[in-house]
N, C-alpha and C. Protein backbone atom coordinates (compact mmCIF):
# COMPACT_ATOMS: atom_id res chain seq x y z
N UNK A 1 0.84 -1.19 0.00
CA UNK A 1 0.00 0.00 0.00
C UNK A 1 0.88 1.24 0.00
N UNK A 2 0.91 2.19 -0.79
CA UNK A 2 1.32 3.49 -1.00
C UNK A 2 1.00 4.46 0.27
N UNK A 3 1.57 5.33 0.58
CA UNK A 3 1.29 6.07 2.03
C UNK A 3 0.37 7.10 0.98
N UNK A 4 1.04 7.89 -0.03
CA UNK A 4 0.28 8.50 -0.39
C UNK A 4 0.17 7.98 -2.29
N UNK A 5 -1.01 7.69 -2.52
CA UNK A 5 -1.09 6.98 -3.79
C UNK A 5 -0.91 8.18 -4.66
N UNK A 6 -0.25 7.53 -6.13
CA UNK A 6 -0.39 8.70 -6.97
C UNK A 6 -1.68 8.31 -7.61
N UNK A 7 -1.54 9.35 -8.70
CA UNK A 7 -2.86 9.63 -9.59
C UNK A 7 -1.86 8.89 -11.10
N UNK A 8 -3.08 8.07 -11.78
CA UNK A 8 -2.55 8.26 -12.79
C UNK A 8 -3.45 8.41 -14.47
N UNK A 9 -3.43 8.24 -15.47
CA UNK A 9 -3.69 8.88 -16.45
C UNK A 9 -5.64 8.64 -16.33
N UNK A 10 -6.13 7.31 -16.19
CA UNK A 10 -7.59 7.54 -15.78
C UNK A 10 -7.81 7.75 -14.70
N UNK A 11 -7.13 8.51 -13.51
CA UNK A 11 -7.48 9.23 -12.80
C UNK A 11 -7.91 10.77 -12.96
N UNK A 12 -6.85 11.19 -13.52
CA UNK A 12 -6.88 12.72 -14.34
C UNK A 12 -8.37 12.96 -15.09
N UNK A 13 -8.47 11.52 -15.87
CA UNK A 13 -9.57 11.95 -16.79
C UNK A 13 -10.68 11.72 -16.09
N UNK A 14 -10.96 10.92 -15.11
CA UNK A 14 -11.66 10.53 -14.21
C UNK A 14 -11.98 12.27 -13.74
N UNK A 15 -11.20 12.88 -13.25
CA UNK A 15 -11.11 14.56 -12.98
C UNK A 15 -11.46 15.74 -13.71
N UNK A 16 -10.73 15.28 -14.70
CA UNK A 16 -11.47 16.38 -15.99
C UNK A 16 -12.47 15.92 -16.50
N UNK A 17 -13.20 14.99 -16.52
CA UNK A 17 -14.93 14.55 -15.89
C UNK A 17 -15.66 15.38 -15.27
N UNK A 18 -15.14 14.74 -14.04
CA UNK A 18 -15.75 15.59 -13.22
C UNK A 18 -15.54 17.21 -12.95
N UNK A 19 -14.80 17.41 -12.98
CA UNK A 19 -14.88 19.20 -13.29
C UNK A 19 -15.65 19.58 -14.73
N UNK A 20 -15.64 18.64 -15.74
CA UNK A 20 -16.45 19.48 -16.72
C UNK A 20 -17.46 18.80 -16.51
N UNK A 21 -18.35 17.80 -16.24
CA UNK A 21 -19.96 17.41 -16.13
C UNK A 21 -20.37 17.72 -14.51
N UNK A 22 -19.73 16.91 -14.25
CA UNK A 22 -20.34 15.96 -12.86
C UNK A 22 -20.28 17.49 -11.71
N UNK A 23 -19.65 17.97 -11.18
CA UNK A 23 -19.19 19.44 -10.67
C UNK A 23 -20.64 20.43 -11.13
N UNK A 24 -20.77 20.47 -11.98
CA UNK A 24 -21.93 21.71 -12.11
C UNK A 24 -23.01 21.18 -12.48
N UNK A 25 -23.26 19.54 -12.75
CA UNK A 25 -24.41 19.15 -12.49
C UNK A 25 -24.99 19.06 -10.91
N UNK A 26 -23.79 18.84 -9.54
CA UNK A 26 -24.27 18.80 -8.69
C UNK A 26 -24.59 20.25 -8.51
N UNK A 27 -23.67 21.36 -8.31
CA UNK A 27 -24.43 22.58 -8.67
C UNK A 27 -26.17 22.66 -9.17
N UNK A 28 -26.02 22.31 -10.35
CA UNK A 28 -27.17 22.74 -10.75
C UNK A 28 -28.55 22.00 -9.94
N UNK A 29 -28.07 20.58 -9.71
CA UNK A 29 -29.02 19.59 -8.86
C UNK A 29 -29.64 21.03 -7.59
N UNK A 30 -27.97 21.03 -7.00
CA UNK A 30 -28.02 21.63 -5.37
C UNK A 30 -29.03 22.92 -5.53
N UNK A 31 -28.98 23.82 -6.65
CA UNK A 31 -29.68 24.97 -6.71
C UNK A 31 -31.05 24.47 -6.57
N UNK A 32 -31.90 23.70 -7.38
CA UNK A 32 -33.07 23.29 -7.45
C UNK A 32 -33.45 22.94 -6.51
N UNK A 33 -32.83 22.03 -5.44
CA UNK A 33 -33.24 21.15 -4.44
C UNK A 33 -33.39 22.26 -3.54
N UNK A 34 -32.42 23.22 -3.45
CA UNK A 34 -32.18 24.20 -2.50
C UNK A 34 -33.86 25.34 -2.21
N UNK A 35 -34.60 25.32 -3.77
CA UNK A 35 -35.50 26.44 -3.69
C UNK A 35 -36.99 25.43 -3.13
N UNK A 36 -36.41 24.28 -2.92
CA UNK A 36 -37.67 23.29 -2.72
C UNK A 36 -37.63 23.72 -0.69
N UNK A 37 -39.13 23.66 -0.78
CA UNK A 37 -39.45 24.60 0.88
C UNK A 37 -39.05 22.99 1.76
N UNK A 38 -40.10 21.77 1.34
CA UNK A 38 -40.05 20.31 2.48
C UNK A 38 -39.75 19.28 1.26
N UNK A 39 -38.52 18.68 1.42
CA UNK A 39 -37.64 17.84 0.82
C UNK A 39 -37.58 16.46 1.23
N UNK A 40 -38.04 15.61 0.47
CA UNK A 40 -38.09 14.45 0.98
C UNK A 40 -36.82 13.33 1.35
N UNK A 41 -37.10 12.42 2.08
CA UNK A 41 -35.80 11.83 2.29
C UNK A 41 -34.46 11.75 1.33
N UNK A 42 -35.21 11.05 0.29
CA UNK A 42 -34.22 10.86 -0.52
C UNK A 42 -33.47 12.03 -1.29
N UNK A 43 -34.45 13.30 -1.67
CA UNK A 43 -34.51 14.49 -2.08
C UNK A 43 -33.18 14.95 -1.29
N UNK A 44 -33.23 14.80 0.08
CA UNK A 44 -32.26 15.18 1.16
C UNK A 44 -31.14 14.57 1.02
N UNK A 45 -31.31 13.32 1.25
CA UNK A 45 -29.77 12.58 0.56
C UNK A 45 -29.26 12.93 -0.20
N UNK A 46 -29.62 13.26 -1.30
CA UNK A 46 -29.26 13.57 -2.58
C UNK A 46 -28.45 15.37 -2.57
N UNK A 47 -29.16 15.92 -1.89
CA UNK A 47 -28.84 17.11 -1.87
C UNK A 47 -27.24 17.00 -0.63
N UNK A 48 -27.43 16.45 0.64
CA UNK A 48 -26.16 16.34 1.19
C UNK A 48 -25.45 15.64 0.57
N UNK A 49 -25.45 14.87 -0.34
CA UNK A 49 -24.98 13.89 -0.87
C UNK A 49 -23.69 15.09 -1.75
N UNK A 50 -24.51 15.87 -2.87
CA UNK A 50 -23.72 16.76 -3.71
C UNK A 50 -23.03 17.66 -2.99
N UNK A 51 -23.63 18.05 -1.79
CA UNK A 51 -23.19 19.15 -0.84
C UNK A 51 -21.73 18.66 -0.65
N UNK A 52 -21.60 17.43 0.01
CA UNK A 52 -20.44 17.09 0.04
C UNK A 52 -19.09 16.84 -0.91
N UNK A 53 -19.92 16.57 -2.11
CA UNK A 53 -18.78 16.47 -3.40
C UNK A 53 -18.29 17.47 -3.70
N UNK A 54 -19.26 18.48 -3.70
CA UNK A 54 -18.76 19.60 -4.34
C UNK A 54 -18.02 20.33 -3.47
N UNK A 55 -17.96 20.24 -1.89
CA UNK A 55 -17.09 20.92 -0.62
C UNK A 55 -15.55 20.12 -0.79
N UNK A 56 -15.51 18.61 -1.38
CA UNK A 56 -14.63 18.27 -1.50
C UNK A 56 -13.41 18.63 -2.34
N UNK A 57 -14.59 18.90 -4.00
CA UNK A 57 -13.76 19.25 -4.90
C UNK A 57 -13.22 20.49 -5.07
N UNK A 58 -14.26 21.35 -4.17
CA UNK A 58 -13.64 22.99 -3.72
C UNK A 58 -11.88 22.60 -3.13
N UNK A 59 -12.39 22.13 -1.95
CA UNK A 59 -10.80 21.68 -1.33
C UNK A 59 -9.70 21.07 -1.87
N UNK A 60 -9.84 20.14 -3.06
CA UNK A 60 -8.92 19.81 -3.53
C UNK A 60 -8.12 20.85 -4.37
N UNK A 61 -9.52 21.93 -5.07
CA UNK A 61 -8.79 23.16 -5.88
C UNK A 61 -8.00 23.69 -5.21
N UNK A 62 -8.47 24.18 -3.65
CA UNK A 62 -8.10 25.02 -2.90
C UNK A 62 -6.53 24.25 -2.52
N UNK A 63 -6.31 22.86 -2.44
CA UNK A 63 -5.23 22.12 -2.01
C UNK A 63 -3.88 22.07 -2.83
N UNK A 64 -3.90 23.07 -4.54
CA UNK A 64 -3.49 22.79 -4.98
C UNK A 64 -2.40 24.58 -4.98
N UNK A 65 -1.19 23.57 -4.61
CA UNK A 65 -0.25 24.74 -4.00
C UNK A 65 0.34 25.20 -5.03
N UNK A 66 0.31 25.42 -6.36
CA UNK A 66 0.87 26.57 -7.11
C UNK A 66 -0.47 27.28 -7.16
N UNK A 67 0.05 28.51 -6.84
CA UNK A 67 -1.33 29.38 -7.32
C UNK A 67 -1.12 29.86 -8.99
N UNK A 68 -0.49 30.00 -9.74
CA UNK A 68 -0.90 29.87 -10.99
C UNK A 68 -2.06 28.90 -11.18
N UNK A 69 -1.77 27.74 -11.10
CA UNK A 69 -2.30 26.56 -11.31
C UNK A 69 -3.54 26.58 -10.64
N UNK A 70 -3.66 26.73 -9.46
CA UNK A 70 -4.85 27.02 -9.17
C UNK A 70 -5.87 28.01 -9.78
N UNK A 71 -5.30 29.20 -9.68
CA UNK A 71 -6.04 29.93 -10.26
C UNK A 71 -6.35 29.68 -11.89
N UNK A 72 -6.19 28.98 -12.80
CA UNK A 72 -6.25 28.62 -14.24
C UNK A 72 -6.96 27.27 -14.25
N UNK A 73 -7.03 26.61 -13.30
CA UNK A 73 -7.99 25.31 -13.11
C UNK A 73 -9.46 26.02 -12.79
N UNK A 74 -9.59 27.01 -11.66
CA UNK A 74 -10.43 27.38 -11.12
C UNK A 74 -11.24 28.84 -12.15
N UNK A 75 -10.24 28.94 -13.21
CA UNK A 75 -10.89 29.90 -14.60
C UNK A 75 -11.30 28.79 -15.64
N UNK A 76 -10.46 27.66 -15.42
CA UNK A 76 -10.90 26.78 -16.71
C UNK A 76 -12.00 25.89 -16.84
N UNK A 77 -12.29 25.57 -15.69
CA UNK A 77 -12.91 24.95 -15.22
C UNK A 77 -13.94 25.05 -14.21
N UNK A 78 -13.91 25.90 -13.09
CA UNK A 78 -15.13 26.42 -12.42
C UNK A 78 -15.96 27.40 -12.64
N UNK A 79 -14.94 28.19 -13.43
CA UNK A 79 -15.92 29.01 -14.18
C UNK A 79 -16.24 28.65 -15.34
N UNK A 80 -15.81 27.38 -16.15
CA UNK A 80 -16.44 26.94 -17.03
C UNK A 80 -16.53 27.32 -18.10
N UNK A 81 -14.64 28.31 -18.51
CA UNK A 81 -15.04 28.87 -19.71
C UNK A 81 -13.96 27.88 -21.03
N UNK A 82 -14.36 28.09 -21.86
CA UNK A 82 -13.15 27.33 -23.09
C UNK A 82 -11.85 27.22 -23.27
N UNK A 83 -10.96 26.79 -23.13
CA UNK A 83 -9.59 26.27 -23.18
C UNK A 83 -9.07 28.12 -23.76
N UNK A 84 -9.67 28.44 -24.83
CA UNK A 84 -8.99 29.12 -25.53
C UNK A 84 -8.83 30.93 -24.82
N UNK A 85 -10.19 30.94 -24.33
CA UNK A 85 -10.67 32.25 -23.31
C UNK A 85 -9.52 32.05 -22.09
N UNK A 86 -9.35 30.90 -21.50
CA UNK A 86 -8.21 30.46 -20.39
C UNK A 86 -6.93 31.05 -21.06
N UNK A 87 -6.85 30.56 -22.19
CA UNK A 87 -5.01 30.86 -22.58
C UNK A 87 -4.96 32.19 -23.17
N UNK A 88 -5.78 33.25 -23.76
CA UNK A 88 -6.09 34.30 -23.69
C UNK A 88 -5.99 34.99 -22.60
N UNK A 89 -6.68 34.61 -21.82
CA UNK A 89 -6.79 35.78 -20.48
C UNK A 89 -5.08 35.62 -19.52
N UNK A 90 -4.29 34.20 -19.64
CA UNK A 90 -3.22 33.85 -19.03
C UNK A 90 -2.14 34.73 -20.10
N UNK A 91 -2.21 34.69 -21.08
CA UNK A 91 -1.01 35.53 -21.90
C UNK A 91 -1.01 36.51 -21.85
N UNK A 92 -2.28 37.41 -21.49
CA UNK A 92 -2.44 38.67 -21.36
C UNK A 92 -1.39 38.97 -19.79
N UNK A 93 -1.32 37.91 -19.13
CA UNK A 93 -0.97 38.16 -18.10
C UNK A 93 0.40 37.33 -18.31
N UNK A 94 1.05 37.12 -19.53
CA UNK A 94 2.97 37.09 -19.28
C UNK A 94 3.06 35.90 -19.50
N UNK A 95 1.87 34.61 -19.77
CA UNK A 95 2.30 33.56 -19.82
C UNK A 95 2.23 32.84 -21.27
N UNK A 96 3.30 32.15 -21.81
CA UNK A 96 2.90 31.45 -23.06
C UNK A 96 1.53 30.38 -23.05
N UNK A 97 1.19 30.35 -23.85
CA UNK A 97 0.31 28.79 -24.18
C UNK A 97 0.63 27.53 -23.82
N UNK A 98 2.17 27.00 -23.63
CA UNK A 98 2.28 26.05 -23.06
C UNK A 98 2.69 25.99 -21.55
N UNK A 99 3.25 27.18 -21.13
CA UNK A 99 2.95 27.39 -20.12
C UNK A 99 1.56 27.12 -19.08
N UNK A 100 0.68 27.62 -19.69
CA UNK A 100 -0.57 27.81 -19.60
C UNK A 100 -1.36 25.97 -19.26
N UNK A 101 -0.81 25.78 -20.67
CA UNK A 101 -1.30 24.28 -20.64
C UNK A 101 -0.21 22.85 -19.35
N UNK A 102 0.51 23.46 -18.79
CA UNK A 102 1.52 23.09 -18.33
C UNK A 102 1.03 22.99 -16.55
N UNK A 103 0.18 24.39 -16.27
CA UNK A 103 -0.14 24.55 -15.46
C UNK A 103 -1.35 23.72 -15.27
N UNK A 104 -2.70 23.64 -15.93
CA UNK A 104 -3.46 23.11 -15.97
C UNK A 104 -3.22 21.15 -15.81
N UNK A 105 -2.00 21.00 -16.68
CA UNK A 105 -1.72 19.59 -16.15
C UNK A 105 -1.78 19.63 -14.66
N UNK A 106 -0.65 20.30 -14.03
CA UNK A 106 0.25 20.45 -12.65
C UNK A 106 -1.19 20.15 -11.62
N UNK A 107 -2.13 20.98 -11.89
CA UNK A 107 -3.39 21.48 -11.54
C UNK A 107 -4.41 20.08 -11.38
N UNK A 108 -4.17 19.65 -12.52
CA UNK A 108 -5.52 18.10 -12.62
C UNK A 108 -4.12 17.34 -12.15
N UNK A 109 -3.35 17.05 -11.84
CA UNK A 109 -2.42 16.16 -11.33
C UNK A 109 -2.79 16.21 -9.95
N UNK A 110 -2.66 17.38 -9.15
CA UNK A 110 -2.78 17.58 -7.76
C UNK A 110 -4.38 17.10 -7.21
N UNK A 111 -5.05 17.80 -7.89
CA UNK A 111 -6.69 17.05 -7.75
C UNK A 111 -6.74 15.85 -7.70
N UNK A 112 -6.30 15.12 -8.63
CA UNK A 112 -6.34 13.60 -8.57
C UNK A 112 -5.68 12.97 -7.85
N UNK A 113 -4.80 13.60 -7.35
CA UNK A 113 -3.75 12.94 -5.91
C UNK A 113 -4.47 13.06 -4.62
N UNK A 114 -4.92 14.41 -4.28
CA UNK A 114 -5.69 14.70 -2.92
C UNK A 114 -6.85 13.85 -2.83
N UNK A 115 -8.18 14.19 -4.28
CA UNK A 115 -9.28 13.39 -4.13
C UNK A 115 -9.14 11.52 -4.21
N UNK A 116 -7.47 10.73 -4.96
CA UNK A 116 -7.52 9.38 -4.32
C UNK A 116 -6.68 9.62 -3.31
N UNK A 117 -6.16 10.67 -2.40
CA UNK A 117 -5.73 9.75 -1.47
C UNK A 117 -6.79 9.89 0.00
N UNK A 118 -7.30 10.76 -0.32
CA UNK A 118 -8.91 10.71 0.41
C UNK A 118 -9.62 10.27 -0.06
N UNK A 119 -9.53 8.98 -0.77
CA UNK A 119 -10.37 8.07 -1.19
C UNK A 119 -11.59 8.72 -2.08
N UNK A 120 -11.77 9.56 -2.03
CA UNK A 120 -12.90 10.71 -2.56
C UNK A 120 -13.04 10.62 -4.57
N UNK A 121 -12.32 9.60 -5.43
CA UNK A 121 -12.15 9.83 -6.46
C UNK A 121 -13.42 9.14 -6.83
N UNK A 122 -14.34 8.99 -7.09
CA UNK A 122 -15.46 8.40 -7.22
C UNK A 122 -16.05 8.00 -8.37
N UNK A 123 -16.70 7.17 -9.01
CA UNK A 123 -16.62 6.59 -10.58
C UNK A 123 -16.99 7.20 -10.73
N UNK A 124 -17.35 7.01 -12.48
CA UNK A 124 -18.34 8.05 -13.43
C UNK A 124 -19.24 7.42 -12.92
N UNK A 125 -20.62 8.62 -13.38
CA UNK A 125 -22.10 8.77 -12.59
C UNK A 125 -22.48 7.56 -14.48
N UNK A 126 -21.68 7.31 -15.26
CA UNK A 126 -22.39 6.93 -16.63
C UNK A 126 -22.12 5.19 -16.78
């Protein structure tokens, strides 16, 4: 057993999954459930259920100690805009394109390390 397991290539994608579907579907779930007044059991499960994924995957962003990297995961991906708007808005600010893309590895590398070694990497929902 590994003390701390790495991540490896279907882990990542396992990640960039979930940051592009699974992540703002629980969002979008959590909003709905949220405007509902008396929620039924399962309704409830479901809603702590995402509550928790999504507090997780906050933390793993938040866990990820280059702040370049962080911050370009958390433009590319939480805010949910296109690869190309990301490497745009990063060059404006001094960095090449592969730079850019360099970081974003560094970025889904660290995610996938924190969320398996807190066991937290969880299959596809498909």
């Amino acid at each position: 057993m590994e003390l701390i397991p790495s991540a490896d290539d279907k882990d990542i994608n396992r990640v960039v999954e979930l940051l592009t579907v699974d992540y703002h579907q629980w969002l979008a779930s959590m909003k709905v459930l949220g405007k509902v007044t008396v929620l039924t059991p399962d309704q409830h499960a479901k809603y702590t259920a995402y509550k928790i994924q999504v507090d997780v995957v906050n933390a793993a962003i938040d866990a990820i100690l280059d702040k370049e990297a962080r911050d370009i995961i958390t433009h590319q991906y939480i805010k949910s805009t296109r690869r190309k708007h990301t490497v745009a808005l990063f060059q404006g600010r001094g960095m090449s394109e592969r730079t850019v893309d360099r970081r974003i590895n560094k970025g889904l590398l660290s995610i996938s390390n924190t969320l398996k070694d807190c066991g937290m990497l969880w299959p596809s929902e498909k």
